[in-house]
PDB file of N, CA and C in Angstrom:
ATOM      1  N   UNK A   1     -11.181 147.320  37.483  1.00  0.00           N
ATOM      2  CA  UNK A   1     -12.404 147.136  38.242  1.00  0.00           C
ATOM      3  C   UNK A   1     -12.585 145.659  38.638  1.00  0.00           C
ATOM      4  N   UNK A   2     -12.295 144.919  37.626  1.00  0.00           N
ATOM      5  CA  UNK A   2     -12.306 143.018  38.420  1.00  0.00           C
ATOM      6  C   UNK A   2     -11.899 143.014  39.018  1.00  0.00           C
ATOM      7  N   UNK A   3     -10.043 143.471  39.129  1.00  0.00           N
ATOM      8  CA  UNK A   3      -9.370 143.130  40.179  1.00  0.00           C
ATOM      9  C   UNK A   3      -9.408 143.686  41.345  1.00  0.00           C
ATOM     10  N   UNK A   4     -10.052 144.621  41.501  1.00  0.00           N
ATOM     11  CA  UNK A   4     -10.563 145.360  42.539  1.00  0.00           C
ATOM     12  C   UNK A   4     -11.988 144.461  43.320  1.00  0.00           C
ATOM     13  N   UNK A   5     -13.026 143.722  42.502  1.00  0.00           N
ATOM     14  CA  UNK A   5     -13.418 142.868  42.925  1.00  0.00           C
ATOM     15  C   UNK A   5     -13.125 141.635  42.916  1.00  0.00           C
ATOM     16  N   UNK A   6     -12.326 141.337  42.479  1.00  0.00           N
ATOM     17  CA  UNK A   6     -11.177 140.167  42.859  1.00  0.00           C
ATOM     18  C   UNK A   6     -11.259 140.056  44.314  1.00  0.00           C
ATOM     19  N   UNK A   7      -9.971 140.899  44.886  1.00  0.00           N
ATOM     20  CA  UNK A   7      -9.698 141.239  46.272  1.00  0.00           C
ATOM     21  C   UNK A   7     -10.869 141.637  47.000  1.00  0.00           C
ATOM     22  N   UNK A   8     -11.919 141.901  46.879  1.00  0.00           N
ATOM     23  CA  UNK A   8     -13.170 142.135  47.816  1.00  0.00           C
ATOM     24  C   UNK A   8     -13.789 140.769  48.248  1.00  0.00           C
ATOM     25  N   UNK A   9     -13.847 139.823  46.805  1.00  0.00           N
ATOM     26  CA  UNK A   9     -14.551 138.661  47.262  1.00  0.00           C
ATOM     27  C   UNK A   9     -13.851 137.864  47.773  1.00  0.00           C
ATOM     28  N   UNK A  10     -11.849 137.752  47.347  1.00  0.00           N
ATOM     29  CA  UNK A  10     -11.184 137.016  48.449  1.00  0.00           C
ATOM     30  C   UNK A  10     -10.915 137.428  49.658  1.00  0.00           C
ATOM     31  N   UNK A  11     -10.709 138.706  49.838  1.00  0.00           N
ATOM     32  CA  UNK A  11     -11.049 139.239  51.576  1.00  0.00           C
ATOM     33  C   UNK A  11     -12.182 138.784  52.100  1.00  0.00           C
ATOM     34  N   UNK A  12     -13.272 138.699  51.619  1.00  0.00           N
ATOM     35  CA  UNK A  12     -14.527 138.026  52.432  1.00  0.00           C
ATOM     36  C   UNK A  12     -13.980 136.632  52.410  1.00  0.00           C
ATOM     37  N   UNK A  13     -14.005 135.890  51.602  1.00  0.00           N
ATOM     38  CA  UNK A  13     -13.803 134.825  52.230  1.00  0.00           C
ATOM     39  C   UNK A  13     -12.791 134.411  52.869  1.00  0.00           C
ATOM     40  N   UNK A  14     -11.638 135.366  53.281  1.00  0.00           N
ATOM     41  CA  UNK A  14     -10.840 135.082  54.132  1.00  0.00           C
ATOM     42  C   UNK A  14     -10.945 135.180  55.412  1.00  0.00           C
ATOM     43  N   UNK A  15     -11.917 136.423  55.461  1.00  0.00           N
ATOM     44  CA  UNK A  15     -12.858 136.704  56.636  1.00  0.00           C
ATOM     45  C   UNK A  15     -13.961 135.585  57.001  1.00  0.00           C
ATOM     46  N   UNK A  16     -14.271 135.337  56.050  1.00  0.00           N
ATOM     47  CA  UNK A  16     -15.358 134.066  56.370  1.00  0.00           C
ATOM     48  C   UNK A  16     -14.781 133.343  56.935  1.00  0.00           C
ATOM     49  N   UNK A  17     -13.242 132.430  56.374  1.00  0.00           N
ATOM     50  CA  UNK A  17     -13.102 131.494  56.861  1.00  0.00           C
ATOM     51  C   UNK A  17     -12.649 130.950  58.075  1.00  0.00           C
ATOM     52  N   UNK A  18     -11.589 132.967  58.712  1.00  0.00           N
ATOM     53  CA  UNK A  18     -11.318 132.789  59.847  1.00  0.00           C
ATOM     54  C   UNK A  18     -12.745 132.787  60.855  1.00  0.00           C
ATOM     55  N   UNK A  19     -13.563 133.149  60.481  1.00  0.00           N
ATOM     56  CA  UNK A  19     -14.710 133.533  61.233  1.00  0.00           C
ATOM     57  C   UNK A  19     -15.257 131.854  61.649  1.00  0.00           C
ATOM     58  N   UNK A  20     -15.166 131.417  59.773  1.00  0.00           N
ATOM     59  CA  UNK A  20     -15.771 129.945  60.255  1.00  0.00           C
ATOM     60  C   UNK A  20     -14.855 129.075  61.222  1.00  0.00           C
ATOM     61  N   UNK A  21     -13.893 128.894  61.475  1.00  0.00           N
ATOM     62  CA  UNK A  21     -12.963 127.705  61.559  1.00  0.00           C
ATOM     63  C   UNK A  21     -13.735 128.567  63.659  1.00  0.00           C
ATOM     64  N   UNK A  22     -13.236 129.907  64.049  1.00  0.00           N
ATOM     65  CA  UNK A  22     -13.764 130.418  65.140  1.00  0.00           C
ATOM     66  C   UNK A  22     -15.362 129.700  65.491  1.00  0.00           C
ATOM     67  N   UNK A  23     -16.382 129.591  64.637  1.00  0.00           N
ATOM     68  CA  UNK A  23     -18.115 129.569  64.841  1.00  0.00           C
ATOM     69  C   UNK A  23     -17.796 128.197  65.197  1.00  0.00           C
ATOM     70  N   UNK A  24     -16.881 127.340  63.798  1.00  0.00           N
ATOM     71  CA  UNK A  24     -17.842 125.944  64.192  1.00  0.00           C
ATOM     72  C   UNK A  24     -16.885 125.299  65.699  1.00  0.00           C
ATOM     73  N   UNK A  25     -15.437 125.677  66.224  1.00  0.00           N
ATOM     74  CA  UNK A  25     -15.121 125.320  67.175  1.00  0.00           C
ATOM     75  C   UNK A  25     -15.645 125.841  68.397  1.00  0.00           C
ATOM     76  N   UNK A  26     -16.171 127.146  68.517  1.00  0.00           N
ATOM     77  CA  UNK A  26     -16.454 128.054  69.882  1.00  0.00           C
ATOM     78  C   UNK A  26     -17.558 128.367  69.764  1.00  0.00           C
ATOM     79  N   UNK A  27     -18.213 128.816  68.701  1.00  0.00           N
ATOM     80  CA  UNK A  27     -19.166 129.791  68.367  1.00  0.00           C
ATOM     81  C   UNK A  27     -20.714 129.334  68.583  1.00  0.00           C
ATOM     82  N   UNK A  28     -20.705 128.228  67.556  1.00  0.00           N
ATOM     83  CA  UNK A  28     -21.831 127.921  67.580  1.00  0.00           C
ATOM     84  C   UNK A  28     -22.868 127.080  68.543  1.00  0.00           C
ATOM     85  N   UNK A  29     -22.128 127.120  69.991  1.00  0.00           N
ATOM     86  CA  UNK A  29     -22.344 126.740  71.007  1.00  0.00           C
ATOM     87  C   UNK A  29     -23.101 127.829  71.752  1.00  0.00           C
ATOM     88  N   UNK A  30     -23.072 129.166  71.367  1.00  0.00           N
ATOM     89  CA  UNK A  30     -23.591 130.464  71.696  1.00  0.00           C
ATOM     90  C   UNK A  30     -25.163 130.557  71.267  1.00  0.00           C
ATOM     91  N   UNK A  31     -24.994 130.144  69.892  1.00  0.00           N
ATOM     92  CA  UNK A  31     -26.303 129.927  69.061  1.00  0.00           C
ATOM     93  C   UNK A  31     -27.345 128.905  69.402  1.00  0.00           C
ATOM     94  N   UNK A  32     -26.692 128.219  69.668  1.00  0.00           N
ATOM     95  CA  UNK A  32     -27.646 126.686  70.071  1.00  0.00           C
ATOM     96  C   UNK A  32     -26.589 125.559  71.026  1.00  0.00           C
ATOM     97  N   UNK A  33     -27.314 125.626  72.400  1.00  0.00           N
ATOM     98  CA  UNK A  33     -26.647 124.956  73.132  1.00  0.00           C
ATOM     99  C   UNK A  33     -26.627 123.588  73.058  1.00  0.00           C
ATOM    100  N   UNK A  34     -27.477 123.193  72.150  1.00  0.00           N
ATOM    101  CA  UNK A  34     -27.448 121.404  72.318  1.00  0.00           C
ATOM    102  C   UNK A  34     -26.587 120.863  71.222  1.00  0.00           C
ATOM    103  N   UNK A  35     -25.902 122.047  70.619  1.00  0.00           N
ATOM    104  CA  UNK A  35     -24.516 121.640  69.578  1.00  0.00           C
ATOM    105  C   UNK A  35     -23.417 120.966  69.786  1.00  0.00           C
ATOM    106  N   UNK A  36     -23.037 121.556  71.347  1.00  0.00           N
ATOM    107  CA  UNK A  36     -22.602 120.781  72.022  1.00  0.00           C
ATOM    108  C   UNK A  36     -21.655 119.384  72.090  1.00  0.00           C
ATOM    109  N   UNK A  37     -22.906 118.966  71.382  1.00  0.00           N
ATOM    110  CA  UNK A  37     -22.473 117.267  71.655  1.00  0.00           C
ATOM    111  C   UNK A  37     -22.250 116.861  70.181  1.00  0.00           C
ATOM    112  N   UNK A  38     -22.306 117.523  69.193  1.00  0.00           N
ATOM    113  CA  UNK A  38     -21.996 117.698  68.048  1.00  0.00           C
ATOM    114  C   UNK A  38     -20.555 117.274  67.752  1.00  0.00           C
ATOM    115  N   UNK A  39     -20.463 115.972  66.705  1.00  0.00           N
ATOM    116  CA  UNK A  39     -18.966 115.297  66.358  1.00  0.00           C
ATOM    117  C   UNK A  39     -18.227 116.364  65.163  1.00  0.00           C
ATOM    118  N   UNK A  40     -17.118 115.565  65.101  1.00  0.00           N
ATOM    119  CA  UNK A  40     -16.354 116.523  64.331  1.00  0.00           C
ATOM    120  C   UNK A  40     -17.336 116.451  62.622  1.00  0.00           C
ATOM    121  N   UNK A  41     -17.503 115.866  61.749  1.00  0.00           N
ATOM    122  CA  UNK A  41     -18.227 115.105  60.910  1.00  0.00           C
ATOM    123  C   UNK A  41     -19.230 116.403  60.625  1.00  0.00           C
ATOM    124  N   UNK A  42     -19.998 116.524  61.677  1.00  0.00           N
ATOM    125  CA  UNK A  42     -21.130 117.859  61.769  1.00  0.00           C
ATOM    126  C   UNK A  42     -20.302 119.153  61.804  1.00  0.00           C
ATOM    127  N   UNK A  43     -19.894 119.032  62.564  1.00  0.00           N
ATOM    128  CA  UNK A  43     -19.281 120.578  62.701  1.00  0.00           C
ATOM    129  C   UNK A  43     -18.456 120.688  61.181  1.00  0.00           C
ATOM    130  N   UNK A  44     -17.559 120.105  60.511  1.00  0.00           N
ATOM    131  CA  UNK A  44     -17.127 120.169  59.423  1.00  0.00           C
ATOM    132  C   UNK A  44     -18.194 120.895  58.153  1.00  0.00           C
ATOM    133  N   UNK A  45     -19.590 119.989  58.223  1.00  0.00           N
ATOM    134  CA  UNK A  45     -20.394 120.107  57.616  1.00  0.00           C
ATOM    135  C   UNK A  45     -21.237 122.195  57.841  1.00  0.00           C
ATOM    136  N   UNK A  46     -20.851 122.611  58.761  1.00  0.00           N
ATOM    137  CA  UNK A  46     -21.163 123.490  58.863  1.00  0.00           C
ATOM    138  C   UNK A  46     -20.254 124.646  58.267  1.00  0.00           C
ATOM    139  N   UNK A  47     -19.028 124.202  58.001  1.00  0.00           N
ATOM    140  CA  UNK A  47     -17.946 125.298  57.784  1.00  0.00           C
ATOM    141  C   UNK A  47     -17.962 125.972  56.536  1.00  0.00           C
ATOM    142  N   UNK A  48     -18.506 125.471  55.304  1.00  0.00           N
ATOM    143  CA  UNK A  48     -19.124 126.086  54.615  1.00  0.00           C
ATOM    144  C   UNK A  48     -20.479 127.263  54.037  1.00  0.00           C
ATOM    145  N   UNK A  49     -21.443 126.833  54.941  1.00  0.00           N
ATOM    146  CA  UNK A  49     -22.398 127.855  55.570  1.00  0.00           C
ATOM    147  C   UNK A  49     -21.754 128.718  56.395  1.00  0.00           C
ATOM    148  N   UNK A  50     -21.183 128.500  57.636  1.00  0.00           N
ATOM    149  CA  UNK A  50     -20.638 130.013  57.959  1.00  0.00           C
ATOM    150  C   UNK A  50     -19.483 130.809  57.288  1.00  0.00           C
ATOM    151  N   UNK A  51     -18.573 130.068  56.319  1.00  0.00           N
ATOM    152  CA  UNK A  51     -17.891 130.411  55.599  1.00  0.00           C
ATOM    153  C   UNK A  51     -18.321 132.163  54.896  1.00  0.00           C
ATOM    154  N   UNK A  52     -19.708 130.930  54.089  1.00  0.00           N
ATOM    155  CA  UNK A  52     -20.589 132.016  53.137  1.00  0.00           C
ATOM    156  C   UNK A  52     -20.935 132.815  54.235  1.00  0.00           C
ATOM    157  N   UNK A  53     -22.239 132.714  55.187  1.00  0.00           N
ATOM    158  CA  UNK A  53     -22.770 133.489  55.828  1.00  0.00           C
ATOM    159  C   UNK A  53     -22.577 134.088  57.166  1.00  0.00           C
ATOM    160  N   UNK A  54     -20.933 134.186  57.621  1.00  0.00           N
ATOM    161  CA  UNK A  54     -20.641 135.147  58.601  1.00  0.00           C
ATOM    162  C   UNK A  54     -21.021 136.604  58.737  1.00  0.00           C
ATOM    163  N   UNK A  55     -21.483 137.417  57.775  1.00  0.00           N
ATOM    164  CA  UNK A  55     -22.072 138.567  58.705  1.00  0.00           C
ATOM    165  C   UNK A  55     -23.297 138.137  59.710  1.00  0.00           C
ATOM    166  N   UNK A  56     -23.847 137.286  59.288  1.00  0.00           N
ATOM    167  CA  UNK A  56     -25.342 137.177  59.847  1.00  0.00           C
ATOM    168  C   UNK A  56     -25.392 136.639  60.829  1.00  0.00           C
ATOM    169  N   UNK A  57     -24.350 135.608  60.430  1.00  0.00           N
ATOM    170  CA  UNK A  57     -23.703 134.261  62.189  1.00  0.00           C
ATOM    171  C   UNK A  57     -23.137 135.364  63.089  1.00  0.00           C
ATOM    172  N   UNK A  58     -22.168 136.701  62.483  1.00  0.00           N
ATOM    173  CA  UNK A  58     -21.673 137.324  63.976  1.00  0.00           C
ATOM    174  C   UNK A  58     -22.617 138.326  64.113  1.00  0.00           C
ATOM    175  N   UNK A  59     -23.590 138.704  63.076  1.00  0.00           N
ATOM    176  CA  UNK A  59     -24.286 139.893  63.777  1.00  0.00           C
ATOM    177  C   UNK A  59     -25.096 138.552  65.025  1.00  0.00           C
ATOM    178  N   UNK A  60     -25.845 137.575  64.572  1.00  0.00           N
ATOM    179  CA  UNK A  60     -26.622 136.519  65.727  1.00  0.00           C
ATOM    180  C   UNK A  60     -25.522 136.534  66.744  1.00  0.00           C
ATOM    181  N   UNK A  61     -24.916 135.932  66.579  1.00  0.00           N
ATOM    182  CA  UNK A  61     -24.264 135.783  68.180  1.00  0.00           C
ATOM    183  C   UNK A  61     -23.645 137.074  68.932  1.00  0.00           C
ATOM    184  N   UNK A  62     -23.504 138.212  68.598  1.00  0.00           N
ATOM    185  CA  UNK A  62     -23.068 139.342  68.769  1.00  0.00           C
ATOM    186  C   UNK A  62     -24.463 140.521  69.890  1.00  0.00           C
ATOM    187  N   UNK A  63     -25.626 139.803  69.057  1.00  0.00           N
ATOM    188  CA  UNK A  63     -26.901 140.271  69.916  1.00  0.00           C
ATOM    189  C   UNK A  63     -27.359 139.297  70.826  1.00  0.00           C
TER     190      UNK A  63
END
């Protein structure tokens, strides 16, 4: 049963992370247009939040 949730919580975050590395280069320009102008420094700083919270980042940008 761990290892069964083992592999659930590293599939999410593998999913997260492709999701994140996608949000903070393309994505989050969808969400808020004045991101934009946003340096690398920031956007880095974000890759952890969408990491964790990609269902919610693609259900938002998805609607």
């Amino acid at each position: 049963m761990a290892t069964i949730f083992a592999y659930l919580f590293y599939g999410y975050l593998l999913i997260g992370l492709l999701f994140g590395l996608w949000f903070i280069f393309k994505g989050v320009e969808k969400v808020d247009a004045a991101t934009a102008s946003a340096g690398w420094g920031l956007r880095l700083l974000w890759l952890p939040g969408s990491i964790a919270m990609w269902p919610i980042l693609l259900r938002k940008i998805s609607s």
